[in-house]
PDB file of N, CA and C in Angstrom:
ATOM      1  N   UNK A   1       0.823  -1.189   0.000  1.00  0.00           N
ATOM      2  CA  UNK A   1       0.000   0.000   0.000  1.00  0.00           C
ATOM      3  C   UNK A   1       0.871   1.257   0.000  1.00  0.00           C
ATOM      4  N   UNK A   2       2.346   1.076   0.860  1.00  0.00           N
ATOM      5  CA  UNK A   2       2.826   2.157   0.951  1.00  0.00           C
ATOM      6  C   UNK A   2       3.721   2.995  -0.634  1.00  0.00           C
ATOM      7  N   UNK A   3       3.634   1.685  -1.351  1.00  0.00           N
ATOM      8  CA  UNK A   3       4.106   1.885  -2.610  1.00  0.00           C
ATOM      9  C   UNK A   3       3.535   2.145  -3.586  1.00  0.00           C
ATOM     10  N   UNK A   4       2.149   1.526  -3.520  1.00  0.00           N
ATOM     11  CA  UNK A   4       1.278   2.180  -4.593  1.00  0.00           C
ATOM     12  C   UNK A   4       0.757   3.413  -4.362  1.00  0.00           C
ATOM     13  N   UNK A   5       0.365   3.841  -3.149  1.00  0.00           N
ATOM     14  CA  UNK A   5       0.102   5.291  -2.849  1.00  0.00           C
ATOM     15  C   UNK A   5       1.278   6.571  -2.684  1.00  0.00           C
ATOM     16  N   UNK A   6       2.482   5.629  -3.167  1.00  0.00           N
ATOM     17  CA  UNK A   6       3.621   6.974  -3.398  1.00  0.00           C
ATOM     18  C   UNK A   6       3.834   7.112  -2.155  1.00  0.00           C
ATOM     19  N   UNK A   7       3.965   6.829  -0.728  1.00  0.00           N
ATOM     20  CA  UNK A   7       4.386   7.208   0.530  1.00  0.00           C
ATOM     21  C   UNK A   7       5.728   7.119   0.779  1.00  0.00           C
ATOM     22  N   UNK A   8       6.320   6.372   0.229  1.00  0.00           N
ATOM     23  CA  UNK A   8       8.025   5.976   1.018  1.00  0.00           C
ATOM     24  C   UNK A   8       9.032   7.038   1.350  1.00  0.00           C
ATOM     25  N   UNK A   9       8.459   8.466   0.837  1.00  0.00           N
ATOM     26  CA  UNK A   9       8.919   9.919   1.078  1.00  0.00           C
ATOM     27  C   UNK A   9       9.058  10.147   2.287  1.00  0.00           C
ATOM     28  N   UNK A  10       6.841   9.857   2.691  1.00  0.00           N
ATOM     29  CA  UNK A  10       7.105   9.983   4.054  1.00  0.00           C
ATOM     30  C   UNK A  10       7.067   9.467   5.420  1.00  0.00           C
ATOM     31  N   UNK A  11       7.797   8.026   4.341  1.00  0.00           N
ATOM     32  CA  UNK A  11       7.817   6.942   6.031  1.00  0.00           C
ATOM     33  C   UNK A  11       9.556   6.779   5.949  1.00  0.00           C
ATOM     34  N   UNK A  12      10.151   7.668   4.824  1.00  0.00           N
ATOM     35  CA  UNK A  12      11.538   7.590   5.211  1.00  0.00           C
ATOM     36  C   UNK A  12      11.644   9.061   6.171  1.00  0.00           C
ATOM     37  N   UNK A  13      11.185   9.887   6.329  1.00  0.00           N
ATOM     38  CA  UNK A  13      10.823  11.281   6.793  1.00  0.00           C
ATOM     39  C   UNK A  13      10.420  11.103   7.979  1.00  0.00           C
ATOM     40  N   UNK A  14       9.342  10.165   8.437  1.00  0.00           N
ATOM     41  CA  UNK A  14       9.210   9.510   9.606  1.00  0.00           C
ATOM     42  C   UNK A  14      10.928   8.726  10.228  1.00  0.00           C
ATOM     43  N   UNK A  15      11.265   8.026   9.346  1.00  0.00           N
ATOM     44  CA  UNK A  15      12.137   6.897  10.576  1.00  0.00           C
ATOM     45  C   UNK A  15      13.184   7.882  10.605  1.00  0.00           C
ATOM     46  N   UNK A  16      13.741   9.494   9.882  1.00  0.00           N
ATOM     47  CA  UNK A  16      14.861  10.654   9.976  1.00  0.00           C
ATOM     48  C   UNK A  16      14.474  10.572  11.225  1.00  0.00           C
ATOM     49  N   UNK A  17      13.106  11.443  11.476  1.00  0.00           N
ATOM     50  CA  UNK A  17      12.601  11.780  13.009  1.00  0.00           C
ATOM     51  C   UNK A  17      12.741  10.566  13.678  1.00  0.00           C
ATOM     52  N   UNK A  18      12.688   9.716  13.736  1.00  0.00           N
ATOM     53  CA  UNK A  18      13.435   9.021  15.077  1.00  0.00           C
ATOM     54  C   UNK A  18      14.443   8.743  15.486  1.00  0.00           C
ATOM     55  N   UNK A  19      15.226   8.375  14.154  1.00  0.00           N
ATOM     56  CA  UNK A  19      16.813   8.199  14.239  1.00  0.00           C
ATOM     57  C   UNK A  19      17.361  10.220  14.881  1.00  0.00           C
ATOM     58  N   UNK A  20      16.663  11.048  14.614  1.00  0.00           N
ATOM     59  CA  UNK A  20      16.945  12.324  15.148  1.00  0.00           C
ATOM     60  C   UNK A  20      16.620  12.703  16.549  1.00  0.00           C
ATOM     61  N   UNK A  21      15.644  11.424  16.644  1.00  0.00           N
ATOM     62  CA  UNK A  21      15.144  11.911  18.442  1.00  0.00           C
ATOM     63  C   UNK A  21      16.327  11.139  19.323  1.00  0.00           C
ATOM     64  N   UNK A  22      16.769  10.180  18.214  1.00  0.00           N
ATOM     65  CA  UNK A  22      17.435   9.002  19.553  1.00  0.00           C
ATOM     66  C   UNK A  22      18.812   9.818  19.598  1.00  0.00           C
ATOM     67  N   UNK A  23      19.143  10.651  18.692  1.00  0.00           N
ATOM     68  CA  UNK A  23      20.378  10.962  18.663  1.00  0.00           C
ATOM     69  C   UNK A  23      20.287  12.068  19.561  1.00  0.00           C
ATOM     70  N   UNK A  24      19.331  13.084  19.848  1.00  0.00           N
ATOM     71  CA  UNK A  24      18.495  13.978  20.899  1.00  0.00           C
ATOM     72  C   UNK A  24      18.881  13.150  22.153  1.00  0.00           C
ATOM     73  N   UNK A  25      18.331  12.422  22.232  1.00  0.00           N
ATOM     74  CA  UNK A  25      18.511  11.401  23.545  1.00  0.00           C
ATOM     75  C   UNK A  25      19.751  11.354  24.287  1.00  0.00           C
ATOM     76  N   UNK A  26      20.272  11.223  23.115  1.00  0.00           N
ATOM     77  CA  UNK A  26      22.022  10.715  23.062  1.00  0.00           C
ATOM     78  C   UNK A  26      22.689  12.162  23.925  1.00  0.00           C
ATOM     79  N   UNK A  27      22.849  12.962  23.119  1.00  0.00           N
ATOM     80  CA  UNK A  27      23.092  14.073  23.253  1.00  0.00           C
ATOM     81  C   UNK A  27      22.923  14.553  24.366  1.00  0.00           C
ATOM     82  N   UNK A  28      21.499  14.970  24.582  1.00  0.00           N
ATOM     83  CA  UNK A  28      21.100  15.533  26.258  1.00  0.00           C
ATOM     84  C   UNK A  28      21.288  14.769  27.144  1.00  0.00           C
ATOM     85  N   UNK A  29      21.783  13.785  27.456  1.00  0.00           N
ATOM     86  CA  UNK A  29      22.669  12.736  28.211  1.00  0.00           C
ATOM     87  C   UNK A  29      24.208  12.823  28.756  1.00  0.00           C
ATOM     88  N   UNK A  30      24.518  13.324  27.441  1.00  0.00           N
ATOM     89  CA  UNK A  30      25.994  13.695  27.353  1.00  0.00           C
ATOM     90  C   UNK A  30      26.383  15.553  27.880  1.00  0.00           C
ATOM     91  N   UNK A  31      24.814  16.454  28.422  1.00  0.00           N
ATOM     92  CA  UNK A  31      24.836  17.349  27.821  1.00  0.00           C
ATOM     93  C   UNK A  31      25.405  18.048  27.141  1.00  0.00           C
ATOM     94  N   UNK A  32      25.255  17.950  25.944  1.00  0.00           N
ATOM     95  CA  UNK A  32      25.789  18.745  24.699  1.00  0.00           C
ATOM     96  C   UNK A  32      24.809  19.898  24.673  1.00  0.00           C
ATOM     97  N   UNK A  33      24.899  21.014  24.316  1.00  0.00           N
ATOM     98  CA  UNK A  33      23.943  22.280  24.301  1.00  0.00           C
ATOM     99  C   UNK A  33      23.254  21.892  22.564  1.00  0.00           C
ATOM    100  N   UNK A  34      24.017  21.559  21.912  1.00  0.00           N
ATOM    101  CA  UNK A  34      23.442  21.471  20.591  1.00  0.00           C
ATOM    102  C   UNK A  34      22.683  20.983  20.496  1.00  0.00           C
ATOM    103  N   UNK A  35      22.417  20.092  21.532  1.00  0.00           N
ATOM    104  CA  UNK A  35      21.232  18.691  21.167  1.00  0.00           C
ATOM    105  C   UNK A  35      19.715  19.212  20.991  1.00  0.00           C
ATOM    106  N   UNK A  36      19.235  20.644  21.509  1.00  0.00           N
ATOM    107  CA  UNK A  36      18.000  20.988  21.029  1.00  0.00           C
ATOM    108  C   UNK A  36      17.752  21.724  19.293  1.00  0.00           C
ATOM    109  N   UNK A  37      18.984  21.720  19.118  1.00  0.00           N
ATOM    110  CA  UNK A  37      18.897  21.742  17.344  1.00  0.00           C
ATOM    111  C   UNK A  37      18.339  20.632  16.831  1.00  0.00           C
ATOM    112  N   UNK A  38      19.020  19.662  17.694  1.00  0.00           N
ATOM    113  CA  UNK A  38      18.724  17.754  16.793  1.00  0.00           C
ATOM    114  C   UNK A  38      17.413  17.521  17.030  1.00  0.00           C
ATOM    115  N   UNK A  39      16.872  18.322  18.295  1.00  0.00           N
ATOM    116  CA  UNK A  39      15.247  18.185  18.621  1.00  0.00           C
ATOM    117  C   UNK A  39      14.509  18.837  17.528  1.00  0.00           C
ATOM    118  N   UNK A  40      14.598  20.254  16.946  1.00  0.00           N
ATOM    119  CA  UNK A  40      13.932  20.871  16.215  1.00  0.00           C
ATOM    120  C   UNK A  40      14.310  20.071  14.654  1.00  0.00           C
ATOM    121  N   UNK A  41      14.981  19.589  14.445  1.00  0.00           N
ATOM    122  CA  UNK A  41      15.080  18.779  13.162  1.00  0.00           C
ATOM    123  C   UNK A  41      14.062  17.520  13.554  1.00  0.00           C
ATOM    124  N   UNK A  42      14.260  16.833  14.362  1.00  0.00           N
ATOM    125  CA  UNK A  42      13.597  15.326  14.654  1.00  0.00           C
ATOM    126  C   UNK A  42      11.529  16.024  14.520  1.00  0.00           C
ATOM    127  N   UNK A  43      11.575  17.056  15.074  1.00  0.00           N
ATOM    128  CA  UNK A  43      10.163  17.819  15.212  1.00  0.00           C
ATOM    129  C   UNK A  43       9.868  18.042  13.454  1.00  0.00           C
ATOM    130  N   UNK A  44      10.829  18.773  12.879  1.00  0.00           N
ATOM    131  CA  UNK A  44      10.701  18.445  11.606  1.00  0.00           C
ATOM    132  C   UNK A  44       9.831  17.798  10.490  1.00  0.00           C
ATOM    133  N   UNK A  45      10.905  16.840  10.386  1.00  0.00           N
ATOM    134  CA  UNK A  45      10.883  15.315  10.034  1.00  0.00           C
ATOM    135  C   UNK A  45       9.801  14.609  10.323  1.00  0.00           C
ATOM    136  N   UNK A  46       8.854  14.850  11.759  1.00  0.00           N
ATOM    137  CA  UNK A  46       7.294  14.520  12.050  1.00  0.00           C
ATOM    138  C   UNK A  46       6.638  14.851  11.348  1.00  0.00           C
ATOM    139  N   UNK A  47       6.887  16.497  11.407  1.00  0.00           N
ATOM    140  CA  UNK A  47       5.861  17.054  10.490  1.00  0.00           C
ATOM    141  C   UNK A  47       5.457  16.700   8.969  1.00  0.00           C
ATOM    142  N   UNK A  48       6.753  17.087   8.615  1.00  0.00           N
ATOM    143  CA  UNK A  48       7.041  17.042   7.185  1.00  0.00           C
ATOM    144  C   UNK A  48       6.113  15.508   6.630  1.00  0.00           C
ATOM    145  N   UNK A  49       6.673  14.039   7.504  1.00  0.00           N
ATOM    146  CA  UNK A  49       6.107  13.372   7.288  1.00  0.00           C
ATOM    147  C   UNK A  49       4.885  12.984   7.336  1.00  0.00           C
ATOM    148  N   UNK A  50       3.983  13.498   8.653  1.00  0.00           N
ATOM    149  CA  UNK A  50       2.450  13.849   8.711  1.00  0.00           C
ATOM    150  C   UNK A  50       1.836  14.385   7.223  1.00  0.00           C
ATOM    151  N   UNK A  51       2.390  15.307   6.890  1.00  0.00           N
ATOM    152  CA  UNK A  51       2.101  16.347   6.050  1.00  0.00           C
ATOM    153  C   UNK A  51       2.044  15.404   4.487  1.00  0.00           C
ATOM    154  N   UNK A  52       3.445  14.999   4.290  1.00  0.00           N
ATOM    155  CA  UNK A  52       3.160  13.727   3.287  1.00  0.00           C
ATOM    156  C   UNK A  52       2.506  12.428   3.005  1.00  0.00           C
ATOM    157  N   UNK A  53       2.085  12.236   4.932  1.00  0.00           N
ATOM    158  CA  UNK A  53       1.158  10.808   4.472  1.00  0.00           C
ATOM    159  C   UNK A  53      -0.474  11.445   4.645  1.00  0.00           C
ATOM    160  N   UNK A  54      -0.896  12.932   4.368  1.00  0.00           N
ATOM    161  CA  UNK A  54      -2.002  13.254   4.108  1.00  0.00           C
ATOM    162  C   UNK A  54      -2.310  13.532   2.565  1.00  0.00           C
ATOM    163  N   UNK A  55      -1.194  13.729   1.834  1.00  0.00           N
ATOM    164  CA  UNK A  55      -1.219  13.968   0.930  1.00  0.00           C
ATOM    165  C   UNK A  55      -2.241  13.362  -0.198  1.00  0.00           C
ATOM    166  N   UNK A  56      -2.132  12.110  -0.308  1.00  0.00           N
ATOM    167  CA  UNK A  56      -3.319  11.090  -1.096  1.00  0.00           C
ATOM    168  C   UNK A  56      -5.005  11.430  -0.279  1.00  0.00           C
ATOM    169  N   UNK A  57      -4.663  11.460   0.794  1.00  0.00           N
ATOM    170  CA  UNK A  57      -5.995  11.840   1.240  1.00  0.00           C
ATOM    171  C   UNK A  57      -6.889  13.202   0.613  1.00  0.00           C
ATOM    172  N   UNK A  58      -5.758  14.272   0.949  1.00  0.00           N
ATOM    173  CA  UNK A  58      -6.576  15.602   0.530  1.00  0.00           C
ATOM    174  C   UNK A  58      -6.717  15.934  -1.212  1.00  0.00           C
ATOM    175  N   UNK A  59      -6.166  14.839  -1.594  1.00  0.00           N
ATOM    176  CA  UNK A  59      -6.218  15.231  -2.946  1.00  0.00           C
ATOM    177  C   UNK A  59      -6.705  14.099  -3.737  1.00  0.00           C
ATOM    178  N   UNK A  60      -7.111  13.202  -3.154  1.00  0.00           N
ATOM    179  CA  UNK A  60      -8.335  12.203  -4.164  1.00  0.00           C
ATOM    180  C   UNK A  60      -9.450  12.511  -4.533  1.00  0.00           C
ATOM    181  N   UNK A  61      -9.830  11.947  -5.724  1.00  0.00           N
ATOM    182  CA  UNK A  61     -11.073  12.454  -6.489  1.00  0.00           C
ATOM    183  C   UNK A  61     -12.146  11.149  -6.397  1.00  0.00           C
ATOM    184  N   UNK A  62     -13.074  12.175  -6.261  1.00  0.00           N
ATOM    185  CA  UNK A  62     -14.187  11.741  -6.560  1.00  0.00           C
ATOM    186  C   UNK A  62     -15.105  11.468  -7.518  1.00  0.00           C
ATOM    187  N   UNK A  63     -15.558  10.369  -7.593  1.00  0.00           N
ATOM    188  CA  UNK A  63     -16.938  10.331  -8.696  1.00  0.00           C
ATOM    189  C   UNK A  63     -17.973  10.897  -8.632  1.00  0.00           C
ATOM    190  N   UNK A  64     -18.820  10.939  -9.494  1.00  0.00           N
ATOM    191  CA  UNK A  64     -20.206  11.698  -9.149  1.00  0.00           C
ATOM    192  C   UNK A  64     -21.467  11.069  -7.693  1.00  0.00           C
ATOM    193  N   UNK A  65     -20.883   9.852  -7.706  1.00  0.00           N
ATOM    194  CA  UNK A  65     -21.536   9.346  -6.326  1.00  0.00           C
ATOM    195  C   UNK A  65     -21.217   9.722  -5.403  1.00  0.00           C
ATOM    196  N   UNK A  66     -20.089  10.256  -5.268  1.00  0.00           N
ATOM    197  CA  UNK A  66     -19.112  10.550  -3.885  1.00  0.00           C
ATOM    198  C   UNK A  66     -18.006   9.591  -3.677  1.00  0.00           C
ATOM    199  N   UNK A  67     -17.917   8.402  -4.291  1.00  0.00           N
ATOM    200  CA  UNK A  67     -17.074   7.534  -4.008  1.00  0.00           C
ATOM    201  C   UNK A  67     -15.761   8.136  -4.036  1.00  0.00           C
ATOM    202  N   UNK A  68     -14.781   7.441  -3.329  1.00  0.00           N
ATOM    203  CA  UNK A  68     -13.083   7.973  -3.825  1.00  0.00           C
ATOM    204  C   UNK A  68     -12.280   7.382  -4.500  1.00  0.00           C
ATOM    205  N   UNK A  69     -11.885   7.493  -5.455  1.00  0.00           N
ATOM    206  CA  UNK A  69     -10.570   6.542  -6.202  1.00  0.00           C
ATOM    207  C   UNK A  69      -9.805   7.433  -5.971  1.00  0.00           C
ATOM    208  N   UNK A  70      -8.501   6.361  -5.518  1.00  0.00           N
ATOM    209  CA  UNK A  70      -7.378   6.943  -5.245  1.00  0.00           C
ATOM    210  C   UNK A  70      -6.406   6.878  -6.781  1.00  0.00           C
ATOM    211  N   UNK A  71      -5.774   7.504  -7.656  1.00  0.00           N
ATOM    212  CA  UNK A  71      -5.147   7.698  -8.555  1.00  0.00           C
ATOM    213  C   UNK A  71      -4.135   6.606  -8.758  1.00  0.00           C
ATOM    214  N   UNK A  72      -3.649   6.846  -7.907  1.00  0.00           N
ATOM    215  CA  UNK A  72      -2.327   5.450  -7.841  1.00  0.00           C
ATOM    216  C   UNK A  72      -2.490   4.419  -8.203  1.00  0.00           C
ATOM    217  N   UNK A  73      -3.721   3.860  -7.465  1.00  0.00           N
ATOM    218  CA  UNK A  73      -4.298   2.443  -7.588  1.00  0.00           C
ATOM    219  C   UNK A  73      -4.391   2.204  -9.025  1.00  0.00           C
ATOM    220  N   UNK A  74      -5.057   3.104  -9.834  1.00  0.00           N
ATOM    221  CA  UNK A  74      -5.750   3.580 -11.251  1.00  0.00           C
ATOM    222  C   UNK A  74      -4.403   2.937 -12.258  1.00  0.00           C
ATOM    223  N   UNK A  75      -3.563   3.382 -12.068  1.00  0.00           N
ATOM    224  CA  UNK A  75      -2.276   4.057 -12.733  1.00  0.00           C
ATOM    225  C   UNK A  75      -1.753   2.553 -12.600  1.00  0.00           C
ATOM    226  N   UNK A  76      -1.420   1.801 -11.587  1.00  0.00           N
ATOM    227  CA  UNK A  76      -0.469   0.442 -11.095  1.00  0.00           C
ATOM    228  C   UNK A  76      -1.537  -0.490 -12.332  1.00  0.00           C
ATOM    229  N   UNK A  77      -2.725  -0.592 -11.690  1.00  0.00           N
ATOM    230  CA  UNK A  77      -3.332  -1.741 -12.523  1.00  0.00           C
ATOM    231  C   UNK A  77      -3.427  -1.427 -14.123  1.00  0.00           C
ATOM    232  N   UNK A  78      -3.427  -0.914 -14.727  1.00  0.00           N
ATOM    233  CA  UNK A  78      -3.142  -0.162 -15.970  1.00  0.00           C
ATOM    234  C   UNK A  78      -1.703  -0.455 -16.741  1.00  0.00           C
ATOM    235  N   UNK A  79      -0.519  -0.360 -15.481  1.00  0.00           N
ATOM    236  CA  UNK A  79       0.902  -0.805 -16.024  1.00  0.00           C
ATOM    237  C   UNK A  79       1.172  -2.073 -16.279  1.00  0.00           C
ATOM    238  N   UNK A  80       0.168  -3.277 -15.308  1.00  0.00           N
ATOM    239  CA  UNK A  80       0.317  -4.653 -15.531  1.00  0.00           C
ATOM    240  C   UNK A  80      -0.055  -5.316 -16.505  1.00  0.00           C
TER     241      UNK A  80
END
């Protein structure tokens, strides 16, 4: 699913933000002062990825019933 709907943008965008929180972790442990930079990147990287796995949502079309086809789906079965 995550491939036919084009997501892997933002589930690689997702696992930045964690590999950025753990390194956060790391950091404010050690206290390093920098480490709330690595926080505002890891905060980021949430977003950004939230933001990309809404993407198929806010922008699927509809038929005249209301139904939703998602584009992607459309497009994959078509290439086979």
């Amino acid at each position: 699913m995550i491939k036919i709907l084009k997501l892997q943008k933002a589930l690689i965008a997702i696992i930045l933000g964690i590999v950025a929180l753990v390194v956060y972790k790391v950091m404010n442990v050690n206290k390093i002062d920098a480490s709330i930079y690595v926080l505002e990147l890891a905060g980021f990287f949430f977003i950004a990825g939230a933001l990309m796995f809404m993407y198929p949502i806010l922008f699927a079309k509809k038929d005249k019933e209301g139904c939703v086809e998602l584009e992607p789906e459309k497009q994959e079965e078509e290439s086979v």
